[in-house]
Protein backbone atom coordinates (compact mmCIF):
# COMPACT_ATOMS: atom_id res chain seq x y z
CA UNK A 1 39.91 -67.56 45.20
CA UNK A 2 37.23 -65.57 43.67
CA UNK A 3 33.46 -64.39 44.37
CA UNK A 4 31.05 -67.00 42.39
CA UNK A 5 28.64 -64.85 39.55
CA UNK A 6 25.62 -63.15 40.77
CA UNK A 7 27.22 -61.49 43.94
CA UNK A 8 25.92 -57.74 44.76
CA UNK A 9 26.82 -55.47 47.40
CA UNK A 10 23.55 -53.77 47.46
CA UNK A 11 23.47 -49.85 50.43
CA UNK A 12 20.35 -49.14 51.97
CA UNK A 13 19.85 -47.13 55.27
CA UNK A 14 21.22 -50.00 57.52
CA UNK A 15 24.11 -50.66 55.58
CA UNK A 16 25.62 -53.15 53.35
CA UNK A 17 24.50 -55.89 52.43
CA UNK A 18 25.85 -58.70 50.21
CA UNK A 19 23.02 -59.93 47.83
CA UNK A 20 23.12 -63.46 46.43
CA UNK A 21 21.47 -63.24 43.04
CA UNK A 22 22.73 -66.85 41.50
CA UNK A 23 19.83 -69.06 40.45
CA UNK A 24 21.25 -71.71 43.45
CA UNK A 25 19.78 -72.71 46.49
CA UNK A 26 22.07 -70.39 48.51
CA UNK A 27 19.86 -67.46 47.16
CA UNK A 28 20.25 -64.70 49.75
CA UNK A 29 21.67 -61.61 52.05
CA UNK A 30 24.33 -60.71 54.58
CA UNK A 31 25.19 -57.87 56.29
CA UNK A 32 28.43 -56.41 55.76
CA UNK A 33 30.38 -53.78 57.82
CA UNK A 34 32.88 -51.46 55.69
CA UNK A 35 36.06 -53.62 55.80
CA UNK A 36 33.86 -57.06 54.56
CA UNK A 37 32.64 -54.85 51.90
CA UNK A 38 36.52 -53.89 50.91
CA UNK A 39 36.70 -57.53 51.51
CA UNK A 40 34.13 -58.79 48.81
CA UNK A 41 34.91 -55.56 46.43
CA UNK A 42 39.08 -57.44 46.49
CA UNK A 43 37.57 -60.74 45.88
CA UNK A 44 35.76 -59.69 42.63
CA UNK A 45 39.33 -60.74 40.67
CA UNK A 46 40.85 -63.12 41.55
CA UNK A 47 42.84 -63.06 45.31
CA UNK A 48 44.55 -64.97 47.73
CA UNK A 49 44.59 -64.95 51.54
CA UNK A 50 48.03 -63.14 51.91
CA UNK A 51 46.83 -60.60 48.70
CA UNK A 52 43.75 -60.08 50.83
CA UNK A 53 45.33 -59.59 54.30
CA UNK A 54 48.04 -57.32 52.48
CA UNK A 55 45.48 -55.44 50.90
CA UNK A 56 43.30 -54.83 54.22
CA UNK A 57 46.33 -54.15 56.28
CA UNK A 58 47.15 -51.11 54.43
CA UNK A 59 43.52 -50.03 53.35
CA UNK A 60 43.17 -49.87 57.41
CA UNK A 61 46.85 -49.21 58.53
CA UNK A 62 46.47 -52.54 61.08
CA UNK A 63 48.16 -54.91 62.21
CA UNK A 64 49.25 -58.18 60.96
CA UNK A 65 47.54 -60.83 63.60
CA UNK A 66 43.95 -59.11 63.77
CA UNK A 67 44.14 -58.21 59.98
CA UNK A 68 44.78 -62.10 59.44
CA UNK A 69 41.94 -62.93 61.64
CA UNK A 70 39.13 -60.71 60.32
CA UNK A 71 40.09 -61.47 56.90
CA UNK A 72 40.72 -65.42 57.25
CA UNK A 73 37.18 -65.19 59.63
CA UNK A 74 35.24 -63.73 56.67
CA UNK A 75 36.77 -65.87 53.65
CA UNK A 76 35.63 -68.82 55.75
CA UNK A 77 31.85 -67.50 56.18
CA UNK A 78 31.73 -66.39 52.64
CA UNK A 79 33.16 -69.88 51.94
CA UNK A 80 30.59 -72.27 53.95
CA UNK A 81 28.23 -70.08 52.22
CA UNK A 82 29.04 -70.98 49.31
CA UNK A 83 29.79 -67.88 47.60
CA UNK A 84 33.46 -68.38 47.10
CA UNK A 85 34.71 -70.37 43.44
């Protein structure tokens, strides 16, 4: 799995946010804490779901069962939205 084109991480005063610049008609924003926007920056190459739990579990030094959880949480948002290839 892999980011479609046209995704930003964009940092203004509030945060993150993840900026949908793809001429489609899922133009738009999300907020993002840090470990979404580790998240998203992993899924710019190409990933899968045990890569992407590996690589969060030792970014963060967590463990396994709430690592799996955020991560498999936030591919499936970023998914319905679209925004996964």
């Amino acid at each position: 799995m892999r980011l479609k084109e046209g995704i930003v991480i964009s940092e203004n005063d509030e945060g993150y946010l993840l900026v949908d610049t793809g001429d489609g008609d899922q133009q738009g924003t999300l907020k993002l804490d840090n470990t979404e926007v580790f998240i998203v920056n992993q899924l710019k190459k190409e990933n899968d779901m045990e890569g992407l739990i590996r690589a969060v579990r030792i970014k963060y030094e967590a463990d396994e069962k709430s690592t799996a959880r955020i991560v498999k949480d936030f591919v499936t948002k970023l998914t319905s939205l679209g925004l996964i290839r």
